[in-house]
Protein backbone atom coordinates (compact mmCIF):
# COMPACT_ATOMS: atom_id res chain seq x y z
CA UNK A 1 112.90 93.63 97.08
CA UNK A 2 111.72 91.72 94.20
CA UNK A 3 107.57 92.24 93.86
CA UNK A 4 105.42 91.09 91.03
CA UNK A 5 102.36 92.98 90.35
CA UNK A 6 99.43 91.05 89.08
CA UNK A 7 98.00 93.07 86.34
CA UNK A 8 98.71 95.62 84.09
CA UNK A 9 95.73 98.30 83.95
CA UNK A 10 96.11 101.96 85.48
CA UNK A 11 96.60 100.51 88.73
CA UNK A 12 98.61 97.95 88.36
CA UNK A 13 101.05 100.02 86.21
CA UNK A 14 100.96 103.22 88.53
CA UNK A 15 101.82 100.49 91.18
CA UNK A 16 104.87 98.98 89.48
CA UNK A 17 106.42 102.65 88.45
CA UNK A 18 106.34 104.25 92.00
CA UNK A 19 107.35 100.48 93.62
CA UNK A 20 110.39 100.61 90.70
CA UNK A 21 111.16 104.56 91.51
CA UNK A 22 111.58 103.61 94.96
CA UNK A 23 114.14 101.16 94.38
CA UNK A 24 112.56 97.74 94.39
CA UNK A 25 112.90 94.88 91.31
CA UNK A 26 109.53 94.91 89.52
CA UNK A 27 108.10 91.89 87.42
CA UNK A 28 104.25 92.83 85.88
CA UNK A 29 102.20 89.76 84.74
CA UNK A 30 98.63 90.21 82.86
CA UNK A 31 96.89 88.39 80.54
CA UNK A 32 96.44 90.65 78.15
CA UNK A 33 99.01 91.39 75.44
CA UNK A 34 99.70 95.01 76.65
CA UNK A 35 99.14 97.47 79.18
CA UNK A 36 95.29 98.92 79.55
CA UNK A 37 93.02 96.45 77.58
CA UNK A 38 90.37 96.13 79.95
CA UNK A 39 88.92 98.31 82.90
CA UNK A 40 91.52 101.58 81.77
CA UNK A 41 90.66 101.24 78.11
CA UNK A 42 88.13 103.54 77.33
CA UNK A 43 86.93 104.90 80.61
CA UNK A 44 85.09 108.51 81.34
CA UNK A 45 88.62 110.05 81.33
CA UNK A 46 88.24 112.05 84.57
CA UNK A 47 90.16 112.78 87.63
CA UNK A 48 87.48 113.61 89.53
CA UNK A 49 87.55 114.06 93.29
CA UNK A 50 84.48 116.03 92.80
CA UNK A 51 82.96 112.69 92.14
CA UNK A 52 83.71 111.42 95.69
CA UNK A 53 79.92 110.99 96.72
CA UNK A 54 79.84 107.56 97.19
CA UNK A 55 76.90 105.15 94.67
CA UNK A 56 75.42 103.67 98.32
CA UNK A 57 74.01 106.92 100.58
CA UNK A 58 70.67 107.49 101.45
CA UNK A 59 69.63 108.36 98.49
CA UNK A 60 70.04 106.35 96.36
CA UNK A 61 67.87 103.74 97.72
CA UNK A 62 64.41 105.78 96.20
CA UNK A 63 66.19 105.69 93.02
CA UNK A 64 67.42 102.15 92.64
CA UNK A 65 63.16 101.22 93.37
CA UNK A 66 62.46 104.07 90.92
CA UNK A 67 64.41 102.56 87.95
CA UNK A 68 63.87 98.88 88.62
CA UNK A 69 62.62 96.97 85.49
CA UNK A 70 64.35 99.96 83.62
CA UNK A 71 66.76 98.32 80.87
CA UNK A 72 68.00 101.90 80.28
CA UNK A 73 68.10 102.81 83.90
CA UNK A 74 71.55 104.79 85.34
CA UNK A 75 72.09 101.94 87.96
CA UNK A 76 70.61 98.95 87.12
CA UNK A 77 70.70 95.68 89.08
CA UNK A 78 70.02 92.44 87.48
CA UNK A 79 67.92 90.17 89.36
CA UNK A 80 69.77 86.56 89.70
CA UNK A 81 71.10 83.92 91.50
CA UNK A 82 74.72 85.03 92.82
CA UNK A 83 75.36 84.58 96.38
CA UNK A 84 78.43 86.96 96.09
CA UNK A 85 75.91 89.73 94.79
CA UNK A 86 73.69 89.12 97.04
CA UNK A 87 76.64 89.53 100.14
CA UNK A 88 77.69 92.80 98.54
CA UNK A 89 74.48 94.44 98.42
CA UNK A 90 73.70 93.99 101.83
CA UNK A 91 76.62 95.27 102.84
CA UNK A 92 75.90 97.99 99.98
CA UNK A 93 72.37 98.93 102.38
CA UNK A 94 74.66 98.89 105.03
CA UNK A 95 77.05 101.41 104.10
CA UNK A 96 73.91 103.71 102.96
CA UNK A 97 73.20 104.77 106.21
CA UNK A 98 74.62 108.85 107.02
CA UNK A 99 77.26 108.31 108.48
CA UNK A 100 79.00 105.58 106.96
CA UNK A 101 78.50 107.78 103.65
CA UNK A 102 80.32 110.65 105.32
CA UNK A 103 82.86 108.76 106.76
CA UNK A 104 82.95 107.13 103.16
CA UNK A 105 83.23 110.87 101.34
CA UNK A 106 86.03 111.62 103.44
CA UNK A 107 87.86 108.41 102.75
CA UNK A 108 87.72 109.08 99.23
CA UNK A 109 88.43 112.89 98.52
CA UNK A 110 91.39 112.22 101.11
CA UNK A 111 92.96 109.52 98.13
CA UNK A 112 91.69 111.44 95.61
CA UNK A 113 92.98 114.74 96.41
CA UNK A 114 96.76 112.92 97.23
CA UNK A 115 95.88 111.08 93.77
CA UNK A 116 95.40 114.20 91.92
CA UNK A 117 98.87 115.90 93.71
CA UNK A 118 100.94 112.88 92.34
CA UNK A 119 99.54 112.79 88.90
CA UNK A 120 100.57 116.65 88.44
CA UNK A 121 104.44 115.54 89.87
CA UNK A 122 104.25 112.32 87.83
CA UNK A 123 103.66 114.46 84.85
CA UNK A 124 106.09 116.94 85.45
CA UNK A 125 109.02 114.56 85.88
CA UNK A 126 107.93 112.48 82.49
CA UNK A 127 106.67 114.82 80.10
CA UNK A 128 103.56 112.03 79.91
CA UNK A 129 101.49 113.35 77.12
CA UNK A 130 97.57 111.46 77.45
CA UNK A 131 95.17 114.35 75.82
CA UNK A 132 94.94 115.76 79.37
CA UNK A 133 93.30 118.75 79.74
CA UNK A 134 93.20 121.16 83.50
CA UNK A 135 90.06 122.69 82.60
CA UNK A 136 88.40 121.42 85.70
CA UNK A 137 85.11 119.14 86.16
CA UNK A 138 81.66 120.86 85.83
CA UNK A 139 78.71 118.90 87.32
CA UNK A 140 75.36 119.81 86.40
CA UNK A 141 71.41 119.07 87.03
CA UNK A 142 68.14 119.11 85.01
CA UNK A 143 66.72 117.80 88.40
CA UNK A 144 65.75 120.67 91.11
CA UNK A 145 65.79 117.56 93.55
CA UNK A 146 68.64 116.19 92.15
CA UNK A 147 70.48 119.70 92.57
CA UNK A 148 69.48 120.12 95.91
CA UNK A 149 70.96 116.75 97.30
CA UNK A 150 73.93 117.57 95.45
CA UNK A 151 74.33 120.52 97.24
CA UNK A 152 74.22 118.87 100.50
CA UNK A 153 76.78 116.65 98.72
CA UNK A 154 79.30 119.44 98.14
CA UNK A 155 78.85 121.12 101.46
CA UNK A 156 80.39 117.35 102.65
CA UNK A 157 83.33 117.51 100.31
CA UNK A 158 83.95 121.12 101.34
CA UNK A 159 84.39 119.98 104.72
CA UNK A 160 87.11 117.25 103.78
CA UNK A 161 88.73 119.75 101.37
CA UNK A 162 87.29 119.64 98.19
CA UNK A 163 86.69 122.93 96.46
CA UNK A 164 82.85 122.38 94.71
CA UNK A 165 80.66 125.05 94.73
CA UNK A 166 77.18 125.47 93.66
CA UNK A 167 76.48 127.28 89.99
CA UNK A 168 73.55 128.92 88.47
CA UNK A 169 72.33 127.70 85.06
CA UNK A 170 73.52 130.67 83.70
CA UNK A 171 77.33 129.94 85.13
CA UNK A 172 77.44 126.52 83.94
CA UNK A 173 76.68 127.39 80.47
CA UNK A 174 79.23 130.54 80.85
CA UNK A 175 82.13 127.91 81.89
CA UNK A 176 80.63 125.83 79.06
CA UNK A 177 79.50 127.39 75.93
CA UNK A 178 78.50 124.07 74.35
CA UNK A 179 75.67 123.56 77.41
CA UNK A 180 74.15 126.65 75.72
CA UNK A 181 71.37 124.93 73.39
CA UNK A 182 70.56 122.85 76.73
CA UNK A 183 70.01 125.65 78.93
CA UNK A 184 66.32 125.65 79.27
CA UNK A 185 67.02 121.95 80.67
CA UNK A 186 69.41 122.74 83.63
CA UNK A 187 68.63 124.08 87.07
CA UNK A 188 72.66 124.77 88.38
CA UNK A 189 75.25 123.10 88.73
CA UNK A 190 78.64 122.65 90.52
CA UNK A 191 82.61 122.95 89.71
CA UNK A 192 85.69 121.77 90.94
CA UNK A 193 88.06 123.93 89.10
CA UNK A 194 91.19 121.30 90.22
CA UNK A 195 90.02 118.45 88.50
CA UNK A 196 91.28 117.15 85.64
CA UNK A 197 90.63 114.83 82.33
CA UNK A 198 92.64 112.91 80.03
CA UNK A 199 92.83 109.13 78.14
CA UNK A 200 93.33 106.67 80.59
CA UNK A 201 94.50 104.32 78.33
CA UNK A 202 97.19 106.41 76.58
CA UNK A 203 98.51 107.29 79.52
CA UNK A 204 98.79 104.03 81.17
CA UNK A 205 100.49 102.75 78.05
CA UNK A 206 102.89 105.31 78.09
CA UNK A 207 103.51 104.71 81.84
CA UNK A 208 104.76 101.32 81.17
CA UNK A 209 106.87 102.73 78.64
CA UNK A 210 108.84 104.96 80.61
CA UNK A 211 108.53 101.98 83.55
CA UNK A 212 110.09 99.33 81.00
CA UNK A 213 112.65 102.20 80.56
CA UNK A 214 113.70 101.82 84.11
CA UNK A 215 113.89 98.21 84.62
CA UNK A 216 110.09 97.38 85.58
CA UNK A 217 109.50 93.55 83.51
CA UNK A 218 106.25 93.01 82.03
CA UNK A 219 104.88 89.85 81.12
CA UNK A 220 102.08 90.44 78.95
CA UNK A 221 99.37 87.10 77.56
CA UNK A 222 100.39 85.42 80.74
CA UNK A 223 96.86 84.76 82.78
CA UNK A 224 97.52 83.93 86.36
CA UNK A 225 96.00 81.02 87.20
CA UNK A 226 96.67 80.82 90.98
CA UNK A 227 98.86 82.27 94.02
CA UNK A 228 100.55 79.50 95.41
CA UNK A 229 101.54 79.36 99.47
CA UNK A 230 104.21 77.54 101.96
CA UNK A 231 104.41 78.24 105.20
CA UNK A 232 102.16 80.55 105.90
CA UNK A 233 103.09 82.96 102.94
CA UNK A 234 103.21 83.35 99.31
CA UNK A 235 105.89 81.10 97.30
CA UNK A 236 105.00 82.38 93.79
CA UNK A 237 102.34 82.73 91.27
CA UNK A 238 101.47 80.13 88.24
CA UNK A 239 101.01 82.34 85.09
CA UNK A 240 100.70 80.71 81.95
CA UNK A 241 103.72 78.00 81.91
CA UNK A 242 105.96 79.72 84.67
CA UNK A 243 106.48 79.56 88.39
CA UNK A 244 107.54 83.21 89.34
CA UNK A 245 108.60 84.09 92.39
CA UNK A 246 109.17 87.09 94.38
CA UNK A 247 109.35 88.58 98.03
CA UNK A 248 106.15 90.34 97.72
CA UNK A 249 103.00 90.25 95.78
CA UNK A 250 100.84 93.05 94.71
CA UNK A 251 96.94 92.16 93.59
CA UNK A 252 96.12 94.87 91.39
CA UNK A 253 93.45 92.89 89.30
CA UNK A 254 90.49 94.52 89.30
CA UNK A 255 87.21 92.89 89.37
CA UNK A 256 89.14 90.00 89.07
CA UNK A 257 91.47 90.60 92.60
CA UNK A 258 88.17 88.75 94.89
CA UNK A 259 89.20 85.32 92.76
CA UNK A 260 92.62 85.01 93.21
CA UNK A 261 92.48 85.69 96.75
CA UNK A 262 89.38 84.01 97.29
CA UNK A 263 91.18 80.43 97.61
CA UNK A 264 93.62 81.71 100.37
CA UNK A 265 90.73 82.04 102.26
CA UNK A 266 91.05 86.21 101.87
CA UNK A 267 87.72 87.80 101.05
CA UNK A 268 87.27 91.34 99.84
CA UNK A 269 84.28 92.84 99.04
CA UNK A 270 84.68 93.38 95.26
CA UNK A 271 82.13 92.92 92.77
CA UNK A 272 82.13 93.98 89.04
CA UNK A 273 79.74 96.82 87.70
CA UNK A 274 79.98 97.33 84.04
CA UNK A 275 79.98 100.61 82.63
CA UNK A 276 79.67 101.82 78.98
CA UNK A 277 81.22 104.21 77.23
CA UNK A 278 80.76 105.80 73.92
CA UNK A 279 83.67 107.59 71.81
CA UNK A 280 83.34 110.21 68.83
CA UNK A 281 85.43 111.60 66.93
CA UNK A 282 85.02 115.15 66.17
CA UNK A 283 84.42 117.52 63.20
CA UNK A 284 86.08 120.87 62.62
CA UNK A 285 82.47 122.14 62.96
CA UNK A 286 81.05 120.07 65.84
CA UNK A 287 80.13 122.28 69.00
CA UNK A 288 81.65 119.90 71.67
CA UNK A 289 82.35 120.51 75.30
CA UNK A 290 86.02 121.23 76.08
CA UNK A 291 85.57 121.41 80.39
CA UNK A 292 84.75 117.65 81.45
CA UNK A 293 80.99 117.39 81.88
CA UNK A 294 79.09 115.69 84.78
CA UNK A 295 75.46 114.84 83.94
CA UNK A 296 74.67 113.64 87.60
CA UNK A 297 71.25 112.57 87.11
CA UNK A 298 71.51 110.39 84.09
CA UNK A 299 75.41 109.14 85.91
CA UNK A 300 76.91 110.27 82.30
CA UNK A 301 80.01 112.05 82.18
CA UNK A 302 81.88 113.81 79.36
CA UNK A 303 85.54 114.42 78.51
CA UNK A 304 87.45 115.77 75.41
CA UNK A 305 90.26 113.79 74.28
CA UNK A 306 91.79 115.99 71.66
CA UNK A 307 89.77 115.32 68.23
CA UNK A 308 87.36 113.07 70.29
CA UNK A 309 84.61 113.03 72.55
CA UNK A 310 84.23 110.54 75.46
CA UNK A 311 81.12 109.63 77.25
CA UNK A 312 80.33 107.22 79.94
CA UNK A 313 78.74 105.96 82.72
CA UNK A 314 75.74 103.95 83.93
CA UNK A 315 76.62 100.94 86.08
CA UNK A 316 75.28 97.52 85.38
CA UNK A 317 75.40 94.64 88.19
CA UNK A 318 75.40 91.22 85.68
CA UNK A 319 78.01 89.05 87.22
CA UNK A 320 80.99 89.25 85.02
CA UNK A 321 79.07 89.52 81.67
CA UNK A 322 80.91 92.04 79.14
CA UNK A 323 78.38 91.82 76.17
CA UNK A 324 77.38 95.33 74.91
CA UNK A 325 73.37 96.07 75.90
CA UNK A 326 72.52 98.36 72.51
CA UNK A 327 69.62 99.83 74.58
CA UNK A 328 72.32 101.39 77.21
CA UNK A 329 74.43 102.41 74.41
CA UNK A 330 71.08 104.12 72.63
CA UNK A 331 70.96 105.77 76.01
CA UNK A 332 74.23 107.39 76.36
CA UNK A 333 73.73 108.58 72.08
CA UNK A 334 70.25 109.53 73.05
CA UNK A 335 71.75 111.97 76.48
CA UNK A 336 74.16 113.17 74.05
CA UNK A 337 71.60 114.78 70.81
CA UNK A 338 69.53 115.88 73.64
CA UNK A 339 72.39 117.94 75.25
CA UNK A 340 74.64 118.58 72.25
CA UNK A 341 72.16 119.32 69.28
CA UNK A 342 75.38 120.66 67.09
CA UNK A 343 78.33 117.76 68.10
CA UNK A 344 78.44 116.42 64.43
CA UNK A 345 80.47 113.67 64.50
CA UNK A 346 82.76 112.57 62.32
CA UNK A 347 81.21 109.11 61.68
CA UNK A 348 79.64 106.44 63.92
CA UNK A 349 80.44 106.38 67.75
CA UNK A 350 82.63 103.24 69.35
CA UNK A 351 80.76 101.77 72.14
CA UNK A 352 82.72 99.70 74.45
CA UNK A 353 81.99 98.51 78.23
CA UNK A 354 84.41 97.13 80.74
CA UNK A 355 83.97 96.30 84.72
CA UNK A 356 84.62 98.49 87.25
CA UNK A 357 85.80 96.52 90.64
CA UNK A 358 83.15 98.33 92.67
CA UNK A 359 83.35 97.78 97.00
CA UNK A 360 79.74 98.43 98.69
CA UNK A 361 81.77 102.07 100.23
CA UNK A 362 83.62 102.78 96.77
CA UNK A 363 86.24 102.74 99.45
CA UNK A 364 88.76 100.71 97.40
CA UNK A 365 91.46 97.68 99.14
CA UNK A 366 94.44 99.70 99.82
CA UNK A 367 97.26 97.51 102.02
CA UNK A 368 98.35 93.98 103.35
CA UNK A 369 96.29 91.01 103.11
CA UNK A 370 96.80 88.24 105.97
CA UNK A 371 99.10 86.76 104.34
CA UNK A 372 102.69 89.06 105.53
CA UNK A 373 103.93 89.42 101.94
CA UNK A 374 100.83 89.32 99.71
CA UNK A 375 99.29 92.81 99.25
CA UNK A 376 96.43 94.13 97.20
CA UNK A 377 95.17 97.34 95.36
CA UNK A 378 92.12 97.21 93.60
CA UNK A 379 88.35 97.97 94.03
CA UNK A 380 88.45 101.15 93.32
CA UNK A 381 84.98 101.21 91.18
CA UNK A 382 84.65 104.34 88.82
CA UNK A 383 87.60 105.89 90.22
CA UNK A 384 90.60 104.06 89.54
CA UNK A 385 91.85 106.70 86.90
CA UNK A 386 91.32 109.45 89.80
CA UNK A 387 93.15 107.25 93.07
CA UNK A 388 95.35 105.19 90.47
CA UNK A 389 98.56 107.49 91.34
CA UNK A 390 97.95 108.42 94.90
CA UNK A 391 97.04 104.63 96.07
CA UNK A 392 99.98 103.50 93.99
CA UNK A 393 102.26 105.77 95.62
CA UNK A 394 100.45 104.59 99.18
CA UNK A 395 100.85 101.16 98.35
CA UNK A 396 104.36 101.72 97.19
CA UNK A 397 105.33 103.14 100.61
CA UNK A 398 103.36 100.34 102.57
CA UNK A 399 105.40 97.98 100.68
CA UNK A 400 108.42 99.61 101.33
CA UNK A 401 107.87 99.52 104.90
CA UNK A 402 106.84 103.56 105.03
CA UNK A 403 103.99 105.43 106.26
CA UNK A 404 101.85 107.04 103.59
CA UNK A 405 100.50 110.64 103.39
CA UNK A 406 97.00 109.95 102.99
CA UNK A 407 94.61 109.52 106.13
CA UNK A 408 92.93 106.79 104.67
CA UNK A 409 91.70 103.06 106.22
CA UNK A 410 94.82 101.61 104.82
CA UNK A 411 94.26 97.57 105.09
């Protein structure tokens, strides 16, 4: 078949590589003039299915009162009129409740885990190079509270398959040396040797590389402006000056999936929530963590990338607003010298922020729309570089009329 895939970030790419490998005619469109310039830019860098604990459980509700009015707060919701925030969060309380957040867990470390699996084949059969590194994820907590909820935590993704155990202070600073001048601040921790890190963005840019290589099309500063329909499916998108046409259509927009679909009278529960994130480059002499770092109380991560440090996190619900906040940005340099007393960077960190297409479950849109030939994959919040490969091989096999691996709530 002929499909065109609406946008070209670590989703939408993934999506048109496994949809080319298995045989189909692949046109990209985005608006941007290459591949991952928004969302997959400069992201936390980790594959983490040990971050599968989904933002709504029970309790996160204490917390979200706790930091209200806080401009620096790890989750911070912005008080104003938008009827579409104001749906998703009540579906947000809604999905709080036990056992929609273990149903939830198990939704996600199933994709996750299948995610992971088809990164390592991907890589084997390309030789992609993206600063990855297999050094695992280590989670830790300055919190005793925090700790023990994150324990109970674990014991869920244990259950469904993920490999996290809990860690003394002492082991978390003996899997990571650099945690050393912190350890009077942590209480334990937890590890998922598995997991992975690497640069999102070089590696989605090199995907569409090798995808170019096989045939896939991509249209790059072309903005889609609308999906057009005829009887009772999709007769082509309007990007820039063209009319393209296909047999199928893949959403893969991100935040931005909930307005093109929104006019078809197709509603999914996506709303943006920006994260920052905070690159530095790296002396010879800076003492910098080398395992990818999970600061789950502050909802900071942080991943090596070669000569560079990432760090990231925070969410911020403000509509679709991408200006940099410099007090969030202070508060991800701040977490850093507090940790990291010796990093000494190699000049002034890059801030950046971009929005993550966040569902109230972090359950992301994985399947068919109403419409029989108009598909979507997106929503998959601060995830997408973790589930990019496994839901794009899922959606690839939807499309192609097979039944993917996964047990997950396919659409």
């Amino acid at each position: 078949m002929r499909v065109a895939v609406l946008g070209a970030g670590v989703v939408g790419v993934t999506s048109a590589w496994y949809l080319a490998r298995a045989g189909h005619e692949v046109t990209v469109i985005d608006r941007q003039p290459g591949a991952a310039l928004e969302t997959s830019f400069a992201n936390g860098g980790q594959i983490s299915v040990s971050h599968a604990e989904p933002w709504a459980n029970p309790q996160v509700l204490p917390k979200a009162l706790k930091w209200l009015g806080r401009e620096d707060a790890p989750l911070l919701f912005r008080l104003r009129w938008d009827p579409a925030f104001f749906r998703w969060a009540l579906k947000f309380l809604a999905e709080c409740a036990p056992g929609r957040t273990r149903e939830n867990i198990r939704s996600i470390v199933a994709m996750a885990l299948y995610s992971r699996q088809q990164l390592g084949l991907l890589r084997q059969e390309t030789g992609i190079q993206y600063d990855q590194l297999t050094r695992g994820i280590l989670h830790f907590y300055t919190d005793e509270r925090e700790f023990e909820a994150a324990c109970h935590a674990a014991g869920l993704m244990r259950a469904f398959g993920c490999d996290r155990h809990p860690l003394s202070a002492d082991e978390c600073v003996a899997i990571e040396p650099s945690l050393a001048a912190a350890r009077q601040q942590l209480v334990g921790g937890d590890y998922m040797v598995d997991d992975e890190s690497g640069d999102a963005h070089k590696f989605t840019q090199a995907l569409a590389e090798h995808a170019a290589s096989r045939g896939v099309d991509f249209r790059y500063g072309q903005s889609v402006e609308r999906i057009e329909t005829a009887a009772g499916v999709v007769s082509g998108v309007i990007a820039g000056s063209e009319h393209i046409t296909a047999d199928a259509y893949l959403v893969a927009c991100g935040s931005w999936s909930g307005h093109l679909l929104a006019p078809l009278g197709i509603h999914v529960p996506i709303y943006p929530a920006k994260g920052y994130s905070m690159t530095l480059a790296l002396s010879e002499t800076s003492v910098a963590p080398t395992v990818s770092l999970t600061d789950d109380g502050y909802k900071i991560v942080f991943s090596r990338l070669g000569q560079r440090l990432r760090v990231a996190g925070t969410a911020e619900f403000n509509g679709y607003n991408t200006e940099l906040n410099p007090v969030r940005c202070a508060a991800l340099s701040r977490r850093t010298e507090q940790l990291f007393p010796e990093l000494r960077p190699l000049g002034p960190p890059e801030y950046w922020c971009g929005l993550r297409p966040a569902t109230p479950s972090n359950v992301p849109c994985i399947g068919r729309t109403r419409l029989p030939n108009l598909w979507i994959n997106s929503g998959h919040g601060t995830l997408g570089w973790t589930m990019s490969c496994g839901s794009a091989a899922a959606i690839a096999d939807l499309i192609s009329g097979r039944r993917p691996e996964p047990d997950f709530p396919f659409r």
